[in-house]
C-alpha atoms as a PDB file:
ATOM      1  CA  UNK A   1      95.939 -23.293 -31.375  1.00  0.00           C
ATOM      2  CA  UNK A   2      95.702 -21.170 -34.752  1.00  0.00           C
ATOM      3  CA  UNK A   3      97.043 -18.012 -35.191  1.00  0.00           C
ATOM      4  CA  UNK A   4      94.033 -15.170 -34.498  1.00  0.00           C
ATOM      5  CA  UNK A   5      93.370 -11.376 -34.325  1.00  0.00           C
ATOM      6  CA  UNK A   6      90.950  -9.089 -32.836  1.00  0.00           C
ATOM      7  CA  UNK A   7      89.549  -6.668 -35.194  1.00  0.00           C
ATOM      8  CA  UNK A   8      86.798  -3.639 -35.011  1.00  0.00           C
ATOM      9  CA  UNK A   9      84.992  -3.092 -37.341  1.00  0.00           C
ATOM     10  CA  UNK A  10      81.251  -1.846 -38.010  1.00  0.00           C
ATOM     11  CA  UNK A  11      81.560  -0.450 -34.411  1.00  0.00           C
ATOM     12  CA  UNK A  12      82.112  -4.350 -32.671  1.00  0.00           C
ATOM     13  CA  UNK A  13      85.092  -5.942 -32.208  1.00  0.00           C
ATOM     14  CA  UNK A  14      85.402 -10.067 -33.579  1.00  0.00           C
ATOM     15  CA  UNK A  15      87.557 -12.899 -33.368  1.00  0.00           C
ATOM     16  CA  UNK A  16      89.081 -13.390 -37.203  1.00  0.00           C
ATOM     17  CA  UNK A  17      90.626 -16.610 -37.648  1.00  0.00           C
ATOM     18  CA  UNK A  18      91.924 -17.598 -41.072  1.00  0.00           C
ATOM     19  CA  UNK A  19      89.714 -19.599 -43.178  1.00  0.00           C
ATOM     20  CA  UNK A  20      87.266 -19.308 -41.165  1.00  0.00           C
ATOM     21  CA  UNK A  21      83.521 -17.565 -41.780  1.00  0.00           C
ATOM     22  CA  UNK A  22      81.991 -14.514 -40.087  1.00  0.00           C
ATOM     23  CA  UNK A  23      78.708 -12.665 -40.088  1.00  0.00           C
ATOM     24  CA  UNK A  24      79.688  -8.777 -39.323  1.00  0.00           C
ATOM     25  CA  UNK A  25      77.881  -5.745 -40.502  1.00  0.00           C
ATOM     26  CA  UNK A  26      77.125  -4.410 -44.001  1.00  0.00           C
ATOM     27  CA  UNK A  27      79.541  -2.878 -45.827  1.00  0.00           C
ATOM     28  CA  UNK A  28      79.236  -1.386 -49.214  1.00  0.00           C
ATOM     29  CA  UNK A  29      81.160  -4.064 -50.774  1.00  0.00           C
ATOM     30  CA  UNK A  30      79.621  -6.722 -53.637  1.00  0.00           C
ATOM     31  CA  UNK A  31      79.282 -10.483 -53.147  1.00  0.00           C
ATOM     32  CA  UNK A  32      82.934 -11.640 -54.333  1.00  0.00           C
ATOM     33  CA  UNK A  33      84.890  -7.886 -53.457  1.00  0.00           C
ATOM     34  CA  UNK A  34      87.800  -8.564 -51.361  1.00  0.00           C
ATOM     35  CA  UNK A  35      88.260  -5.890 -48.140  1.00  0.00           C
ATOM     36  CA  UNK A  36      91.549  -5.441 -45.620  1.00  0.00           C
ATOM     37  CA  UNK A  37      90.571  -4.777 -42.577  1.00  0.00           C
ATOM     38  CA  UNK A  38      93.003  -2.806 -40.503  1.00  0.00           C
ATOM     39  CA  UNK A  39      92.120  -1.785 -37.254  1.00  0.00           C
ATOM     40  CA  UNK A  40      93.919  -4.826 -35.759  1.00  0.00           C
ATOM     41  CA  UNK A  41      93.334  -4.812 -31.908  1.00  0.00           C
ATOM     42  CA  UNK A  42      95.363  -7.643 -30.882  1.00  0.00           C
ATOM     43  CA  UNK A  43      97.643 -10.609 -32.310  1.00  0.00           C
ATOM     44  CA  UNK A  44      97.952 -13.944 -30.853  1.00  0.00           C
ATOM     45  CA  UNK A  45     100.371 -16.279 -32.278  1.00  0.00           C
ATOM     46  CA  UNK A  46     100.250 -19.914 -32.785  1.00  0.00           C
ATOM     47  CA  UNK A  47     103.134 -20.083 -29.865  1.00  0.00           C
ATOM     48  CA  UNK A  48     100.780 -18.804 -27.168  1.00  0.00           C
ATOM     49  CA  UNK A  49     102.214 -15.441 -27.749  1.00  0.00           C
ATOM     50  CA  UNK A  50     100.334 -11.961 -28.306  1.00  0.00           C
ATOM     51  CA  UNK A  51     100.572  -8.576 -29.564  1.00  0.00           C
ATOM     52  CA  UNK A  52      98.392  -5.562 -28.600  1.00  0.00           C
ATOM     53  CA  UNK A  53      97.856  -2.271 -30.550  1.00  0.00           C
ATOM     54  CA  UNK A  54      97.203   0.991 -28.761  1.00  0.00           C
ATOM     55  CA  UNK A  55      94.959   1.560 -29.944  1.00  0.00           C
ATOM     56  CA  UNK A  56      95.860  -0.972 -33.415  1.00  0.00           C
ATOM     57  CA  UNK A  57      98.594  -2.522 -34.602  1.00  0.00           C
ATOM     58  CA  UNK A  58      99.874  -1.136 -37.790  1.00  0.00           C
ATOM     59  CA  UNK A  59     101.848  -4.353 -39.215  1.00  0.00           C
ATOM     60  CA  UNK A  60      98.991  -6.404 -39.355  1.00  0.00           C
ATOM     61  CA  UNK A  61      96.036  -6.470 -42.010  1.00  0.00           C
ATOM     62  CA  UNK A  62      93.255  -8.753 -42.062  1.00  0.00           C
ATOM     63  CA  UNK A  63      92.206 -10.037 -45.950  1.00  0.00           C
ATOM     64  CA  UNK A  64      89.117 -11.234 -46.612  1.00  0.00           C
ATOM     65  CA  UNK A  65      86.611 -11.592 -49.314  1.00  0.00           C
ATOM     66  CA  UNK A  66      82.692 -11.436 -49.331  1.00  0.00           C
ATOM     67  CA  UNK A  67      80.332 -14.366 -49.358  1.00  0.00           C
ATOM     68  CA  UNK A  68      76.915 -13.230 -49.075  1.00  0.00           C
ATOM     69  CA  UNK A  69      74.843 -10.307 -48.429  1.00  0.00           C
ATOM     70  CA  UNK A  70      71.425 -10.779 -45.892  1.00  0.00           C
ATOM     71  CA  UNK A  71      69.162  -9.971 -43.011  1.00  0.00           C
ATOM     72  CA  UNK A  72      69.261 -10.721 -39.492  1.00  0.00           C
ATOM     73  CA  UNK A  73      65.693 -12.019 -37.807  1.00  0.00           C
ATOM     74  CA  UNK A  74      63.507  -9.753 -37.045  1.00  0.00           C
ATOM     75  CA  UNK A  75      63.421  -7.400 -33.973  1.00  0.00           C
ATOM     76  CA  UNK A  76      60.122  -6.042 -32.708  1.00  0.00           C
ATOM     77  CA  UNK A  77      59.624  -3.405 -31.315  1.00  0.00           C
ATOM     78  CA  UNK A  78      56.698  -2.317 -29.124  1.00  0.00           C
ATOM     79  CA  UNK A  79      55.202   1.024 -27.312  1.00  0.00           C
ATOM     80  CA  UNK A  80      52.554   1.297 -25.498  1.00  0.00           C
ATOM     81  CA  UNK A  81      50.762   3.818 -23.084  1.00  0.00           C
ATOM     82  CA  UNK A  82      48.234   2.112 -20.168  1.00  0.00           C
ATOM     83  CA  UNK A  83      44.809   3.207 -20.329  1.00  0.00           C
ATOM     84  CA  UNK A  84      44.967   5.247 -23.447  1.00  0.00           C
ATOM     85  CA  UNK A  85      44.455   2.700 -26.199  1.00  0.00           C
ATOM     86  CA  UNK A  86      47.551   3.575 -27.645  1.00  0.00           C
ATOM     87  CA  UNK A  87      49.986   0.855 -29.005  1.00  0.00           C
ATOM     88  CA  UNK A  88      52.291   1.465 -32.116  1.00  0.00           C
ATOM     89  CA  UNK A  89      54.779  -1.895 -32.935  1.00  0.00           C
ATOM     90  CA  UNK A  90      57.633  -1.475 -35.558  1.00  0.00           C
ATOM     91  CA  UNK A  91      60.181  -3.899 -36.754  1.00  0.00           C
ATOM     92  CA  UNK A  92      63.890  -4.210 -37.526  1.00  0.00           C
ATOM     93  CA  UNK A  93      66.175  -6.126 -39.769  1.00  0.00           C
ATOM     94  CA  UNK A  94      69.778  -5.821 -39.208  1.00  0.00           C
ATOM     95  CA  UNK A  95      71.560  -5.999 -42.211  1.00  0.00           C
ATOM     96  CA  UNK A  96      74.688  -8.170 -42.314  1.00  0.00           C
ATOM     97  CA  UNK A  97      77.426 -10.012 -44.404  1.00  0.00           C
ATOM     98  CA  UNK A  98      78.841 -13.269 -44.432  1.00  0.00           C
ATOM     99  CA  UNK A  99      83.031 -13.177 -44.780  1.00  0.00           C
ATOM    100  CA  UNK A 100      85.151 -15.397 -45.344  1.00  0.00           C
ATOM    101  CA  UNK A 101      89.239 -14.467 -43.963  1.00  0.00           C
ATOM    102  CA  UNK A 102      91.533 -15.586 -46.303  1.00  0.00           C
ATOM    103  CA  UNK A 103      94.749 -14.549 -44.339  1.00  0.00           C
ATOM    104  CA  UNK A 104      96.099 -12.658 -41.506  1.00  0.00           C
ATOM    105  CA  UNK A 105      99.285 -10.545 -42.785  1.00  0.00           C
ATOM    106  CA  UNK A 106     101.765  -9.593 -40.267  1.00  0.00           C
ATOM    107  CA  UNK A 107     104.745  -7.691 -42.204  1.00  0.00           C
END
């Protein structure tokens, strides 16, 4: 078993392994930027042992750099009202980012 963290970040919490990719939300970062996440929720060691923040853990940052920018599929949306020829449909596309973690830093 590899060593792995919890993190929140974009409002979700993930599972960050190291060298490893993820799909998490946008941040305003460019394709090759690295970004340290921070807001460690919990550390679990390769010995089967584990740390938890309350609510983070200070000693432990998260470096990673960025892959790729893109959108999710599409949502759709639809309202309607019975009877009243009324139907309006909208669509979403989250936007996301692909990560890759280069290494968990516990100092």
């Amino acid at each position: 078993m590899n060593k792995y963290a919890y993190v929140e970040t974009g409002g979700k919490q993930y599972k960050f392994e190291a060298g490893k990719s993820y799909q998490i939300e946008k941040l305003p970062l460019k394709v090759g930027d690295k970004v340290t996440f921070d807001k460690v929720l919990s550390l679990h060691q390769d010995d089967g042992q584990a740390e938890f923040g309350m609510p983070f853990i200070p000693s432990v940052k998260i470096k990673a750099t960025v892959v790729e920018h893109f959108k999710d599929k599409k949502v759709k949306i639809i309202k309607f009202k019975r009877r009243k020829h009324y139907m309006k449909t909208q669509g979403h596309r989250q936007q996301l980012m692909t990560i890759k973690v280069d290494a968990i830093e516990v100092k």
